[in-house]
PDB file of N, CA and C in Angstrom:
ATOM      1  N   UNK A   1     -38.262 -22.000  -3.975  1.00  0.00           N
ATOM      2  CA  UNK A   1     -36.857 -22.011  -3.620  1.00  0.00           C
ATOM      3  C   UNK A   1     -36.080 -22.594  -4.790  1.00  0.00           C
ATOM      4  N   UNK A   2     -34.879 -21.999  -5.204  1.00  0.00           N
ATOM      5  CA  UNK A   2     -34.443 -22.685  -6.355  1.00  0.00           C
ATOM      6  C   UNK A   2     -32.920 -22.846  -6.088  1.00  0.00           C
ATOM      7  N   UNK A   3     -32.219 -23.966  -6.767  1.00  0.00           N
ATOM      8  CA  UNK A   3     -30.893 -24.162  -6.263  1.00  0.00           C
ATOM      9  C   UNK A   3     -30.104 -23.962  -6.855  1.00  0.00           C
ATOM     10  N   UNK A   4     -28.754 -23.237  -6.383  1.00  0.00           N
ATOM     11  CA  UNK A   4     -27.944 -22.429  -7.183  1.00  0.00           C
ATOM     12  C   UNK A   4     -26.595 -23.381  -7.159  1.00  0.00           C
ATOM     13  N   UNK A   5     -26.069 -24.182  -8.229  1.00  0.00           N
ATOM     14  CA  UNK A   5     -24.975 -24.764  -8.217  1.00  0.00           C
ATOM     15  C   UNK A   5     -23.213 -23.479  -8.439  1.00  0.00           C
ATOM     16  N   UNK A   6     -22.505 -24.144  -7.860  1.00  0.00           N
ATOM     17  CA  UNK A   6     -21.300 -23.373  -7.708  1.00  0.00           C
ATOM     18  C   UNK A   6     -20.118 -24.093  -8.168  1.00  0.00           C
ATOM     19  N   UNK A   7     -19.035 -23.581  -9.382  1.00  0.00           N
ATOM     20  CA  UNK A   7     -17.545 -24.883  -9.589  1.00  0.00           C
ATOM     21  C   UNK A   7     -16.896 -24.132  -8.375  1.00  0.00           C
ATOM     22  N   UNK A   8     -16.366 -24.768  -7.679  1.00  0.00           N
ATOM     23  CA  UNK A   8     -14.929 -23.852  -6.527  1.00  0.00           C
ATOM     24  C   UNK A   8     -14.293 -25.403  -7.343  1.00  0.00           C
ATOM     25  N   UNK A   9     -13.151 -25.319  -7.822  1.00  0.00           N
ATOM     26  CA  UNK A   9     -12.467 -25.983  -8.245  1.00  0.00           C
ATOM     27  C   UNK A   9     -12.653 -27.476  -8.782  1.00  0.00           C
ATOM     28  N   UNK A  10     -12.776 -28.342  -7.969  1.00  0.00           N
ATOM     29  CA  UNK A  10     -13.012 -29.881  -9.060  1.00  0.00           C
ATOM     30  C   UNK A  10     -13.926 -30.133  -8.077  1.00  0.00           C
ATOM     31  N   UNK A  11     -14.547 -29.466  -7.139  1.00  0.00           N
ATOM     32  CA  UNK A  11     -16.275 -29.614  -6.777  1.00  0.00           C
ATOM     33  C   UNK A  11     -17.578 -28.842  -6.681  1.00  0.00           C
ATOM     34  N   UNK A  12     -18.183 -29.305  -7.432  1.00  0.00           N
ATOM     35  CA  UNK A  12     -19.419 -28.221  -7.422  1.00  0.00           C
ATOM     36  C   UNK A  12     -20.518 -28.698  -5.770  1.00  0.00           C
ATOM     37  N   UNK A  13     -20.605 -27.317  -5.577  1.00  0.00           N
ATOM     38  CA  UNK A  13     -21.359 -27.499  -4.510  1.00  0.00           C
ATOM     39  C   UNK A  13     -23.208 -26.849  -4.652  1.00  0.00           C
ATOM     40  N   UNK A  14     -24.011 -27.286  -3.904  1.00  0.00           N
ATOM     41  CA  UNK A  14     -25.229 -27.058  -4.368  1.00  0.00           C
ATOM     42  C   UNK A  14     -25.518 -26.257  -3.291  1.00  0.00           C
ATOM     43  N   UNK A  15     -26.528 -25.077  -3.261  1.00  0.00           N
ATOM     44  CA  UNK A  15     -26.740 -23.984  -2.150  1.00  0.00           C
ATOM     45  C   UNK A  15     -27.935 -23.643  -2.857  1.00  0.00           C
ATOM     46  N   UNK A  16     -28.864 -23.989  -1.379  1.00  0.00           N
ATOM     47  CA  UNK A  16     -30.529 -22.976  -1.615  1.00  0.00           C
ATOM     48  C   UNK A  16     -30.814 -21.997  -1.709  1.00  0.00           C
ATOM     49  N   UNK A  17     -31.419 -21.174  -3.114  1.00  0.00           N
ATOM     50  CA  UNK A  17     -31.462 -19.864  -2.573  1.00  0.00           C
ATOM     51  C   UNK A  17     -32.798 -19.605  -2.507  1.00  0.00           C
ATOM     52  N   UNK A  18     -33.082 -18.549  -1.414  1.00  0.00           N
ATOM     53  CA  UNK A  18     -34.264 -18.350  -1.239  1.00  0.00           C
ATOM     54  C   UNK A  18     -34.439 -16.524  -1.548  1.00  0.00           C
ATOM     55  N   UNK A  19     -35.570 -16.672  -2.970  1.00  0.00           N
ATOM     56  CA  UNK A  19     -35.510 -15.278  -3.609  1.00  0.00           C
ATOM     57  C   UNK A  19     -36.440 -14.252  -2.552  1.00  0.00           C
ATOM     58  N   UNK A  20     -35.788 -13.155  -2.403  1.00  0.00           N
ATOM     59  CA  UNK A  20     -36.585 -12.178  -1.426  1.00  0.00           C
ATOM     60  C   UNK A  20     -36.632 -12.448   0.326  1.00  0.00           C
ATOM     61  N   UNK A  21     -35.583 -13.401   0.478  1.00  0.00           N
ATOM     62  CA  UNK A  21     -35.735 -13.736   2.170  1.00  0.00           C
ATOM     63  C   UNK A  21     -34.938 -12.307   2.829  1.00  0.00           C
ATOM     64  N   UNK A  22     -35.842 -12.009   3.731  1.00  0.00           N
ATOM     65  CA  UNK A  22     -35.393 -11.162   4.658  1.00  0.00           C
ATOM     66  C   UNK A  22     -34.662 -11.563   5.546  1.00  0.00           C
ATOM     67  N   UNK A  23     -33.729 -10.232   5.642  1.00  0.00           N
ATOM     68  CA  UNK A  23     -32.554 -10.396   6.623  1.00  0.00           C
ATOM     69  C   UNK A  23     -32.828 -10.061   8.093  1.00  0.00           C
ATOM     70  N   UNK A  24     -33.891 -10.656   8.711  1.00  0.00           N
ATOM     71  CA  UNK A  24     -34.324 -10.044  10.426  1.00  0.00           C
ATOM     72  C   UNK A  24     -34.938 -11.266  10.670  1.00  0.00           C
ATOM     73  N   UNK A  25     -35.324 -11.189  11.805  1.00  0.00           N
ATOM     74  CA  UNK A  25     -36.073 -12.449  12.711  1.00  0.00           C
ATOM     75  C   UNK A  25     -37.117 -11.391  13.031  1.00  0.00           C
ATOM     76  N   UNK A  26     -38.160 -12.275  14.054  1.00  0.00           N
ATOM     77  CA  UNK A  26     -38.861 -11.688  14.328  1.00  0.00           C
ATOM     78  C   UNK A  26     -38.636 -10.919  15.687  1.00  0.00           C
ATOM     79  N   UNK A  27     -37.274 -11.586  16.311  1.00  0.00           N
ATOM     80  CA  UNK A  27     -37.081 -10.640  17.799  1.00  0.00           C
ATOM     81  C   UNK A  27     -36.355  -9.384  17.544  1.00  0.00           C
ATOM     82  N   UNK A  28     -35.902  -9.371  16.005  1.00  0.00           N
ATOM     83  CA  UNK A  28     -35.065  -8.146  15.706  1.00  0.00           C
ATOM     84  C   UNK A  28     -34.333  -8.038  14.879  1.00  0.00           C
ATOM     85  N   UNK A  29     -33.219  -7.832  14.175  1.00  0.00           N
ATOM     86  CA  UNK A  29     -32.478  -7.646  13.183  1.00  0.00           C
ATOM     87  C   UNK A  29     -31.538  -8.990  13.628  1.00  0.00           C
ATOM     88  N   UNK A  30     -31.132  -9.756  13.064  1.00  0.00           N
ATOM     89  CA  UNK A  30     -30.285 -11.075  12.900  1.00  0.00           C
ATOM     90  C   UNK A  30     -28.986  -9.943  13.239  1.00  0.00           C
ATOM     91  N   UNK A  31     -27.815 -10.925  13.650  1.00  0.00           N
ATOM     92  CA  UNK A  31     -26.897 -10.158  14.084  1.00  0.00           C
ATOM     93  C   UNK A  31     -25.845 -11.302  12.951  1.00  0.00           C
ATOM     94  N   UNK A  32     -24.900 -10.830  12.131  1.00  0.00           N
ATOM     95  CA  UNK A  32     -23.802 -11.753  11.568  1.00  0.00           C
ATOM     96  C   UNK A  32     -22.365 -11.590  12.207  1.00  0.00           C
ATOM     97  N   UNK A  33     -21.916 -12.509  11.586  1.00  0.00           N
ATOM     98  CA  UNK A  33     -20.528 -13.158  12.168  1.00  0.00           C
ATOM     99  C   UNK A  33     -19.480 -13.547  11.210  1.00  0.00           C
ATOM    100  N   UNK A  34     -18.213 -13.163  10.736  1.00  0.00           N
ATOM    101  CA  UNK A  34     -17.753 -13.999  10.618  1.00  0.00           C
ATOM    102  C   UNK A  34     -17.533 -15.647  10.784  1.00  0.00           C
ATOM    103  N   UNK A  35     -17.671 -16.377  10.148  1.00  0.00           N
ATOM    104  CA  UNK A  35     -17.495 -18.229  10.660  1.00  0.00           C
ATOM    105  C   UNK A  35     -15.638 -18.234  11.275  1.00  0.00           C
ATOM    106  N   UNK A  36     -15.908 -18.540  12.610  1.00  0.00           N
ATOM    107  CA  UNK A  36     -14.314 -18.872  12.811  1.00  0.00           C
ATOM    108  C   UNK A  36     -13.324 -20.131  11.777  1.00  0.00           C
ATOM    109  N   UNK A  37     -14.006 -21.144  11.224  1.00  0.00           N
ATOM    110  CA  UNK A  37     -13.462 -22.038  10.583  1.00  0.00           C
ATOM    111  C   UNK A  37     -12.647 -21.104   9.542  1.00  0.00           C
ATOM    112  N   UNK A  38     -13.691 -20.391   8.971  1.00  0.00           N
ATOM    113  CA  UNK A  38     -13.434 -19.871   7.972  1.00  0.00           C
ATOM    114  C   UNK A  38     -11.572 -18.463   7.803  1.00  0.00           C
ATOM    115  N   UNK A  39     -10.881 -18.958   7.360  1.00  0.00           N
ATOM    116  CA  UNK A  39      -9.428 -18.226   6.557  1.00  0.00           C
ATOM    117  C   UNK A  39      -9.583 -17.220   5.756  1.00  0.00           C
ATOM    118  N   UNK A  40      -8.725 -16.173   6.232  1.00  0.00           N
ATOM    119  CA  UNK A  40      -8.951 -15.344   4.746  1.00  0.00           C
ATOM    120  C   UNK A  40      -7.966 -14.390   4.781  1.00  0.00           C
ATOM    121  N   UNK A  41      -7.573 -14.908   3.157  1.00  0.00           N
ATOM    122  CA  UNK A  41      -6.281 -14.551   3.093  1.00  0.00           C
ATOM    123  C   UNK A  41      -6.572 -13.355   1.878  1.00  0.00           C
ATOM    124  N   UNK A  42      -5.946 -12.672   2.592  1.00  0.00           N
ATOM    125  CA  UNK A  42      -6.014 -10.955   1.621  1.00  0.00           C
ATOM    126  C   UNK A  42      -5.122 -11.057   0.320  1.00  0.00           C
ATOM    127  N   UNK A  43      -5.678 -10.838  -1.218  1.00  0.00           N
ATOM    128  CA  UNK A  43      -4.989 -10.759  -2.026  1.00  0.00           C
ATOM    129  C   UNK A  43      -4.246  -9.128  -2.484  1.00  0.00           C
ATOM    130  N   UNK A  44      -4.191  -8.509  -2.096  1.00  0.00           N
ATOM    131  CA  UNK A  44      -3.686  -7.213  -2.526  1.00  0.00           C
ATOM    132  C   UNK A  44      -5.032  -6.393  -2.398  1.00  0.00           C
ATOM    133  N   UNK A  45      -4.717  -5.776  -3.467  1.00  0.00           N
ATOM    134  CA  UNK A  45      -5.875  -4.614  -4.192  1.00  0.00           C
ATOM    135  C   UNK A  45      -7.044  -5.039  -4.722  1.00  0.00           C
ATOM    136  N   UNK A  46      -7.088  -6.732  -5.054  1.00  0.00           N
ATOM    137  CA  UNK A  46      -8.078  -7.581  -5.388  1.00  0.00           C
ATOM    138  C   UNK A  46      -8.788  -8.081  -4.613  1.00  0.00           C
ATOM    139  N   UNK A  47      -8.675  -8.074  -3.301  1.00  0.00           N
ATOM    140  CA  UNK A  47      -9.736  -8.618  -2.255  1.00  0.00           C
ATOM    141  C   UNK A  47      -9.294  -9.603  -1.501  1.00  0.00           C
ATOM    142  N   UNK A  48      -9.993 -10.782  -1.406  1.00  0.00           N
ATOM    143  CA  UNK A  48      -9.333 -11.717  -0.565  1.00  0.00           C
ATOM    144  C   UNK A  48      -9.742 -12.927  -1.080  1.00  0.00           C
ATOM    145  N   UNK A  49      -9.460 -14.337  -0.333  1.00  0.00           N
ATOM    146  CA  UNK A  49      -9.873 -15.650  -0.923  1.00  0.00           C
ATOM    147  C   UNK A  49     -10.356 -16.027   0.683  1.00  0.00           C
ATOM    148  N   UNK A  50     -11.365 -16.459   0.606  1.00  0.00           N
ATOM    149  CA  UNK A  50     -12.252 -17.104   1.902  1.00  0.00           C
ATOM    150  C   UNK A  50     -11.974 -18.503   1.813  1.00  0.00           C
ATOM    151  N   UNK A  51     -11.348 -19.709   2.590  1.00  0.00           N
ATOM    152  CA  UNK A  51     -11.317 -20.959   2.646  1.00  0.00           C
ATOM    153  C   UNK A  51     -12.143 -21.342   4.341  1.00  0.00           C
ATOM    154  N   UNK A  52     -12.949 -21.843   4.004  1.00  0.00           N
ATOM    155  CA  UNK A  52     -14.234 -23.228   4.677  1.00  0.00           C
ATOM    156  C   UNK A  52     -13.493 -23.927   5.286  1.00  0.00           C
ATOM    157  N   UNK A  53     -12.109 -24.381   6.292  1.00  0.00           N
ATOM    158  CA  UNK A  53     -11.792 -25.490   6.597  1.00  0.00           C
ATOM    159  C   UNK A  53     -12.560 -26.931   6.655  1.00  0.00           C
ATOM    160  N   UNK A  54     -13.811 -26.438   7.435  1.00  0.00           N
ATOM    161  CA  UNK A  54     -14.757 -27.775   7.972  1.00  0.00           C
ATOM    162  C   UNK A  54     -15.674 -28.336   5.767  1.00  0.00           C
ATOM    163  N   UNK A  55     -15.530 -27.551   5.158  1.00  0.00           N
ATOM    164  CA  UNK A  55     -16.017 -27.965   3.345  1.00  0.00           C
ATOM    165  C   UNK A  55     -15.139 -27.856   2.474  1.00  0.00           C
ATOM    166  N   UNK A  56     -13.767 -27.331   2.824  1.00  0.00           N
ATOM    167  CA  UNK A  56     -12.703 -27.513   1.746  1.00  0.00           C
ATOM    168  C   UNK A  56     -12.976 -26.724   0.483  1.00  0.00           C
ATOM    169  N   UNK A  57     -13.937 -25.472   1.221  1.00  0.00           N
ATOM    170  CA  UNK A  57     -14.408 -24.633  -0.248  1.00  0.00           C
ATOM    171  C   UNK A  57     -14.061 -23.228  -0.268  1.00  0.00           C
ATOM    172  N   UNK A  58     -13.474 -22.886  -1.342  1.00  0.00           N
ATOM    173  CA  UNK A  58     -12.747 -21.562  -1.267  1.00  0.00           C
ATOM    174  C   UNK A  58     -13.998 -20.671  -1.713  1.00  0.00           C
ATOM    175  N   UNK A  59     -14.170 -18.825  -1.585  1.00  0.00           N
ATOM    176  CA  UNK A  59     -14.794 -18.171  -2.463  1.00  0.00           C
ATOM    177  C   UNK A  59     -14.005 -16.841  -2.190  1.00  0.00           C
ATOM    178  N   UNK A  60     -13.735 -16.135  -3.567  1.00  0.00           N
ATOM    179  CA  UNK A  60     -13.590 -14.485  -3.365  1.00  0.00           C
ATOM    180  C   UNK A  60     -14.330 -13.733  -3.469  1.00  0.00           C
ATOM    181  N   UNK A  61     -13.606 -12.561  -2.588  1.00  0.00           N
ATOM    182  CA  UNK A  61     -14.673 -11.246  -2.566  1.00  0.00           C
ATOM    183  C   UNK A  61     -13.647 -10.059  -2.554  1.00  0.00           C
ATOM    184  N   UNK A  62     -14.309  -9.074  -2.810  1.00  0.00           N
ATOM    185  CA  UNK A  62     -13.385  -8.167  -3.424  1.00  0.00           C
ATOM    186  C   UNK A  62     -12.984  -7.141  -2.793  1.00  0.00           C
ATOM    187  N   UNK A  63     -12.269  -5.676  -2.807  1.00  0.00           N
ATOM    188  CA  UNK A  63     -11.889  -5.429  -1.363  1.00  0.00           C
ATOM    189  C   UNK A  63     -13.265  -4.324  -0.750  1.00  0.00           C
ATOM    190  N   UNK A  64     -14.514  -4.488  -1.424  1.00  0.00           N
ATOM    191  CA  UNK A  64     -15.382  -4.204  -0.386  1.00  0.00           C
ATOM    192  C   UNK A  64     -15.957  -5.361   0.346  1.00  0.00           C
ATOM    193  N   UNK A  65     -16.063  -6.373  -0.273  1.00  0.00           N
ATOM    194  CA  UNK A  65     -16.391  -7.476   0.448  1.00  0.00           C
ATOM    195  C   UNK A  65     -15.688  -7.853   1.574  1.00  0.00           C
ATOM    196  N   UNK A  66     -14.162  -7.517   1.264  1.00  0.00           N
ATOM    197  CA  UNK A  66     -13.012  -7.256   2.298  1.00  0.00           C
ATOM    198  C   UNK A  66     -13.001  -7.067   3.655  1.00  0.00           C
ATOM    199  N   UNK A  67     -13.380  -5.285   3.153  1.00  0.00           N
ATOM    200  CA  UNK A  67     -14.416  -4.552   4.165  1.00  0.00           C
ATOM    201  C   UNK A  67     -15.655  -4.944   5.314  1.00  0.00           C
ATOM    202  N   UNK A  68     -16.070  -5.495   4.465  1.00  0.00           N
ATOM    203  CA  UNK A  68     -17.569  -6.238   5.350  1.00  0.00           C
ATOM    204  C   UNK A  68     -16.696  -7.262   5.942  1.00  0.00           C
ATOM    205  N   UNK A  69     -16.053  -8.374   5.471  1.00  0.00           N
ATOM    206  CA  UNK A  69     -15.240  -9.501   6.041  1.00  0.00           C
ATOM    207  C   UNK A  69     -14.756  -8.686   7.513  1.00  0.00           C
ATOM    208  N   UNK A  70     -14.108  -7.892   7.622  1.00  0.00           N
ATOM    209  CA  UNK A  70     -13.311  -7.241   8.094  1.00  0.00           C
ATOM    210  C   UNK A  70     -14.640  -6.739   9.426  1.00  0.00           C
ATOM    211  N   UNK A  71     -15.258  -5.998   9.165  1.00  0.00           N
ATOM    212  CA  UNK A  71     -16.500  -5.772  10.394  1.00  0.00           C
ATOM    213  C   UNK A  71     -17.132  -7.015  10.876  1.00  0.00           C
ATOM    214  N   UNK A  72     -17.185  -8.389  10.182  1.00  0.00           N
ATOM    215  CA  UNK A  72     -17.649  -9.158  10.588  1.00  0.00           C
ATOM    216  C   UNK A  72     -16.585  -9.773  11.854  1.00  0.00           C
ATOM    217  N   UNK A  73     -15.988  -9.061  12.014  1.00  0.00           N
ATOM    218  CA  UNK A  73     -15.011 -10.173  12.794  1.00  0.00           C
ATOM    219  C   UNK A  73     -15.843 -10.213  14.344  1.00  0.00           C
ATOM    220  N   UNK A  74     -16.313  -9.335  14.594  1.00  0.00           N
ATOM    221  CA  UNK A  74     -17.269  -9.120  15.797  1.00  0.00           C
ATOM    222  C   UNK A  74     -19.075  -9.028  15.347  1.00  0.00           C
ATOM    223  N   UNK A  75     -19.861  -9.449  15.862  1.00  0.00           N
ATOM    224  CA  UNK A  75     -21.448  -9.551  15.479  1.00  0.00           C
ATOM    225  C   UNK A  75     -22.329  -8.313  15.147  1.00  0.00           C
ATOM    226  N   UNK A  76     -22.684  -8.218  13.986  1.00  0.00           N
ATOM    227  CA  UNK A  76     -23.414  -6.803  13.696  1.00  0.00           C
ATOM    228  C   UNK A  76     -24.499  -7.003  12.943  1.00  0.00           C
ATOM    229  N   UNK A  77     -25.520  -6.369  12.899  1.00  0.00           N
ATOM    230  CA  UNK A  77     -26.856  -6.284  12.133  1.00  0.00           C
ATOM    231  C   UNK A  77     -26.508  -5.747  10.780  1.00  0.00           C
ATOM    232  N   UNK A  78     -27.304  -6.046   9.914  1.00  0.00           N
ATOM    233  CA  UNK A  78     -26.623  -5.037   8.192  1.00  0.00           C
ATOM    234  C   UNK A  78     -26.870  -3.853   8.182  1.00  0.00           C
ATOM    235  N   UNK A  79     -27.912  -3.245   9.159  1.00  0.00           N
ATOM    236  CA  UNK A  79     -27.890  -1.677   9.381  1.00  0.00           C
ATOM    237  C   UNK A  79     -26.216  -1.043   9.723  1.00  0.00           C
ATOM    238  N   UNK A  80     -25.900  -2.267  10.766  1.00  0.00           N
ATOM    239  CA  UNK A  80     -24.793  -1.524  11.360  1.00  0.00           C
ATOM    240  C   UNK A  80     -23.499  -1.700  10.367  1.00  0.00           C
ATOM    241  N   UNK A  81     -23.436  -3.050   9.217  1.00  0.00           N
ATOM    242  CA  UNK A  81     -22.741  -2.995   8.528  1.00  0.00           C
ATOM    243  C   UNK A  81     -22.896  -2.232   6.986  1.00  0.00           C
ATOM    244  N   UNK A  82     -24.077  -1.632   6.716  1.00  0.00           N
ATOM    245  CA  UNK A  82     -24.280  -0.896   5.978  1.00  0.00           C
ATOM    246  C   UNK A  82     -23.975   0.538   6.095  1.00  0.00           C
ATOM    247  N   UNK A  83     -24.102   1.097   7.393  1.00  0.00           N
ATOM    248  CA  UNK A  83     -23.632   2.391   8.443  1.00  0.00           C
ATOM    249  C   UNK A  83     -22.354   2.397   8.219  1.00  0.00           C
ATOM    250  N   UNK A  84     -21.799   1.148   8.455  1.00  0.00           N
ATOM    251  CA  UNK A  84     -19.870   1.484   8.347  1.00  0.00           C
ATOM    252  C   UNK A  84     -19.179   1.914   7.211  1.00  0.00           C
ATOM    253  N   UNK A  85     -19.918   1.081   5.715  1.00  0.00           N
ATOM    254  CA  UNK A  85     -19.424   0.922   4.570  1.00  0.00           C
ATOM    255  C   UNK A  85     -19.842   2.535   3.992  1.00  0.00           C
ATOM    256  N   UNK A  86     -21.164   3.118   4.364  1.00  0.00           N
ATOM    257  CA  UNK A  86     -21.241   4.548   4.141  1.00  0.00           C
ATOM    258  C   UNK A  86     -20.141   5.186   4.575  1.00  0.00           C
ATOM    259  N   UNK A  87     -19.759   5.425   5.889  1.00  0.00           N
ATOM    260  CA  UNK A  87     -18.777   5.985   6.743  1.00  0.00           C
ATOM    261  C   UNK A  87     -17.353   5.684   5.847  1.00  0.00           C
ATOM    262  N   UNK A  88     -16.945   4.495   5.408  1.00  0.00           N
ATOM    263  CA  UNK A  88     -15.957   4.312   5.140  1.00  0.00           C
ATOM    264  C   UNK A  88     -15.476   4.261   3.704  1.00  0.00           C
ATOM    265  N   UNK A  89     -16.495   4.801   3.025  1.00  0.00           N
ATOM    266  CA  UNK A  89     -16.187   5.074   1.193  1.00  0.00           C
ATOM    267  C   UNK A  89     -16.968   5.917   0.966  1.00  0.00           C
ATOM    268  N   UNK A  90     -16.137   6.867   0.300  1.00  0.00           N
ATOM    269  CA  UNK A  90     -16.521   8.486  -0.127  1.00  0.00           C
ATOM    270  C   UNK A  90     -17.114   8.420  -1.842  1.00  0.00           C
ATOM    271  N   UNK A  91     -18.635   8.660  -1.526  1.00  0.00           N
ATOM    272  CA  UNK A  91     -19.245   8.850  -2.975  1.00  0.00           C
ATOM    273  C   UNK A  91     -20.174   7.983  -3.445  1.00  0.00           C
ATOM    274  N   UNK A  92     -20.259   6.867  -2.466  1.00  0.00           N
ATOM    275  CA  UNK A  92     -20.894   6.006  -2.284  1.00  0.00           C
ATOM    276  C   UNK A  92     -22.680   6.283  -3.037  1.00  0.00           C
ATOM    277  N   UNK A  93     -23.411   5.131  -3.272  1.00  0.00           N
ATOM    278  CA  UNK A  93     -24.531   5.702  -3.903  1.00  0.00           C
ATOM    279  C   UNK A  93     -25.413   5.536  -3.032  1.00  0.00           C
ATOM    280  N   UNK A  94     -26.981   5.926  -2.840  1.00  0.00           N
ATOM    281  CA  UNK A  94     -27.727   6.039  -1.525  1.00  0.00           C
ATOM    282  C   UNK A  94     -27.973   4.451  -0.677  1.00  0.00           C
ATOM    283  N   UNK A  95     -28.432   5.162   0.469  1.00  0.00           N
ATOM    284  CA  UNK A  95     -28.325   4.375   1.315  1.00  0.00           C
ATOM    285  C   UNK A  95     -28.957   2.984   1.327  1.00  0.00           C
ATOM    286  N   UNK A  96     -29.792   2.912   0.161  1.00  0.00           N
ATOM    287  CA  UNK A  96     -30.447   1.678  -0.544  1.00  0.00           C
ATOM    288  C   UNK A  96     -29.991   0.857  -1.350  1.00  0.00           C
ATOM    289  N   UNK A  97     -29.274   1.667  -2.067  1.00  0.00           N
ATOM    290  CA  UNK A  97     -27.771   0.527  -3.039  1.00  0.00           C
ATOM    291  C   UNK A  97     -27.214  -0.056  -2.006  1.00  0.00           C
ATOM    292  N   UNK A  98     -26.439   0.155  -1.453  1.00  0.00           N
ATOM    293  CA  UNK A  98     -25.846  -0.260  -0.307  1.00  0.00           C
ATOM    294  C   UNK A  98     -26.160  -0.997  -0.113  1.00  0.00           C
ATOM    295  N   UNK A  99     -27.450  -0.879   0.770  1.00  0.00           N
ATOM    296  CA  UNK A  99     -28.309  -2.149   1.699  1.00  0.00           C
ATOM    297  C   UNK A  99     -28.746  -3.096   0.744  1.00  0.00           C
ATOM    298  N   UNK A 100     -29.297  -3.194  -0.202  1.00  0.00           N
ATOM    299  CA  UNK A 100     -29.561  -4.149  -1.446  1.00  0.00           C
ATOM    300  C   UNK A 100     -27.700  -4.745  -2.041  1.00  0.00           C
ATOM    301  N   UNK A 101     -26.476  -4.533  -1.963  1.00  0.00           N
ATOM    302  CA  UNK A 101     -26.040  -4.755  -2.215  1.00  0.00           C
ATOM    303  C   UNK A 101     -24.927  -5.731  -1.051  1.00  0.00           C
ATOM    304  N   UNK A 102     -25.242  -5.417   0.043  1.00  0.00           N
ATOM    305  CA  UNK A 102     -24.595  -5.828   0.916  1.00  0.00           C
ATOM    306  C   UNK A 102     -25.650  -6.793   1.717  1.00  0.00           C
ATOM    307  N   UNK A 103     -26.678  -7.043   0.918  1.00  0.00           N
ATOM    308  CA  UNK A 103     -28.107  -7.740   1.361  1.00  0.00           C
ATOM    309  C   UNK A 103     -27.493  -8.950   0.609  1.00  0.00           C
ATOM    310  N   UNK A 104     -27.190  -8.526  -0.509  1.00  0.00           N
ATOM    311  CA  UNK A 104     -26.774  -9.621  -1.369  1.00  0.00           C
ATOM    312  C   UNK A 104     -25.374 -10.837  -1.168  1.00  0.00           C
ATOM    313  N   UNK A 105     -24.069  -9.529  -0.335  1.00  0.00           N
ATOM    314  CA  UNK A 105     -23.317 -10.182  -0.134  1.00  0.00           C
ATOM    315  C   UNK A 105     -22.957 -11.122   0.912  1.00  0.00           C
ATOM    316  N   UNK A 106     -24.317 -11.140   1.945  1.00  0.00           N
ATOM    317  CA  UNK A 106     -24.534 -11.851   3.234  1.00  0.00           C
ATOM    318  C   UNK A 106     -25.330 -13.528   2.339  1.00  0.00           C
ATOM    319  N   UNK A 107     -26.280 -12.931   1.554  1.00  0.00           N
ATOM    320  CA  UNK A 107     -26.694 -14.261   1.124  1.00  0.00           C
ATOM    321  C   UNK A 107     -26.475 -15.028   0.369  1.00  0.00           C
ATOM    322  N   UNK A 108     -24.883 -14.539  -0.356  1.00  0.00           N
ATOM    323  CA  UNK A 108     -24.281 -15.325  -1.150  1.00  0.00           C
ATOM    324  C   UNK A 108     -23.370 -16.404   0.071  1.00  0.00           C
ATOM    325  N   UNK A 109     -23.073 -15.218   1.511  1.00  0.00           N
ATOM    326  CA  UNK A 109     -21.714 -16.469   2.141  1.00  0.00           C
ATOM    327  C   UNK A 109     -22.288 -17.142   3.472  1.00  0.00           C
ATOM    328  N   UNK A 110     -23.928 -16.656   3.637  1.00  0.00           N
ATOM    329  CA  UNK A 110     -24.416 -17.308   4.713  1.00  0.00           C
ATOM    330  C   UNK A 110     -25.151 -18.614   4.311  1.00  0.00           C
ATOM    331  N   UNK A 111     -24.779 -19.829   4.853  1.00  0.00           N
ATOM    332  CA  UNK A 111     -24.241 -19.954   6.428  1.00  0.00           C
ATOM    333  C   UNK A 111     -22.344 -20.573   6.474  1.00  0.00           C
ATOM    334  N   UNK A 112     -21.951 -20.485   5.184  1.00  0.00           N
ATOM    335  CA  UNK A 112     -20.981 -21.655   4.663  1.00  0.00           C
ATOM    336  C   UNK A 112     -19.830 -20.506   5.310  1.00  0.00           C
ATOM    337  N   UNK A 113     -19.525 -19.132   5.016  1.00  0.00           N
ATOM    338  CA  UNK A 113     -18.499 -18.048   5.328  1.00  0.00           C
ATOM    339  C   UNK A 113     -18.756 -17.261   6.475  1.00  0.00           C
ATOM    340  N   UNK A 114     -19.852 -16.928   6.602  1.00  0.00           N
ATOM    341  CA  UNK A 114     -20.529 -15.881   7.440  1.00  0.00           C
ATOM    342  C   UNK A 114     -21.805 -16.888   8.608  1.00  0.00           C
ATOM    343  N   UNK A 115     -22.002 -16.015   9.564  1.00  0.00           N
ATOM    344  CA  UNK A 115     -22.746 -17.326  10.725  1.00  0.00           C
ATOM    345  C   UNK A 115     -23.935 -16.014  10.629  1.00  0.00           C
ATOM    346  N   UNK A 116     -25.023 -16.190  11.401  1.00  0.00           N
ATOM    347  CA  UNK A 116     -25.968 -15.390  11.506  1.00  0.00           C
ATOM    348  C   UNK A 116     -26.035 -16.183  12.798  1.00  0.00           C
ATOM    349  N   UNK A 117     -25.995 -15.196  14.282  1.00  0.00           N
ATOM    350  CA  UNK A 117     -25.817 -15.186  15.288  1.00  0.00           C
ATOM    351  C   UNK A 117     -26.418 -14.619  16.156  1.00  0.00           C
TER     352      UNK A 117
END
């Protein structure tokens, strides 16, 4: 396990990452969540800014991350949020970019942005 330090402004915060962890349990596919604490304020065409109330820690994501923000508002598996982001952008690359990429963007904001539920 190795630890990934982060600046969000005049505090660095420390977060475990664990290389190759799968996104399922053993009763089934983990279901995610938006974190209710969590704000997010849409910047335009650039995405949005995520603020942590309960850690005082901001992070952006961009307007596909947006996107996913945006499906998270109700509980979904990454099949089902990988299914949407196909559906909802034309040209997209196969269905494995995707999932490796949106694999990625769950384990950059879970558990601090995103809840696994």
């Amino acid at each position: 396990m190795q630890t990934k330090k982060k600046q969000i402004g005049p505090k660095t915060i420390e977060k475990k990452v664990t290389q190759g962890r799968p996104l399922s349990n053993a009763q089934g596919a983990t279901r995610y969540q938006a974190n209710p604490v969590v704000s997010c304020r849409v910047e335009g065409k650039d995405g949005a800014i995520l603020f942590n109330a309960d850690t005082d820690n901001t992070t952006l994501i961009n307007t596909t991350g947006l996107f996913c923000w945006t499906c998270l508002e109700h509980p979904g598996t990454l099949e089902e949020l990988v299914t949407q982001c196909v559906k909802n952008y034309a040209g997209v690359p196969d269905h494995a970019a995707v999932q490796k990429d949106i694999e990625s963007f769950l384990l950059e904001l879970v558990p601090e942005y995103i809840l696994e539920v």
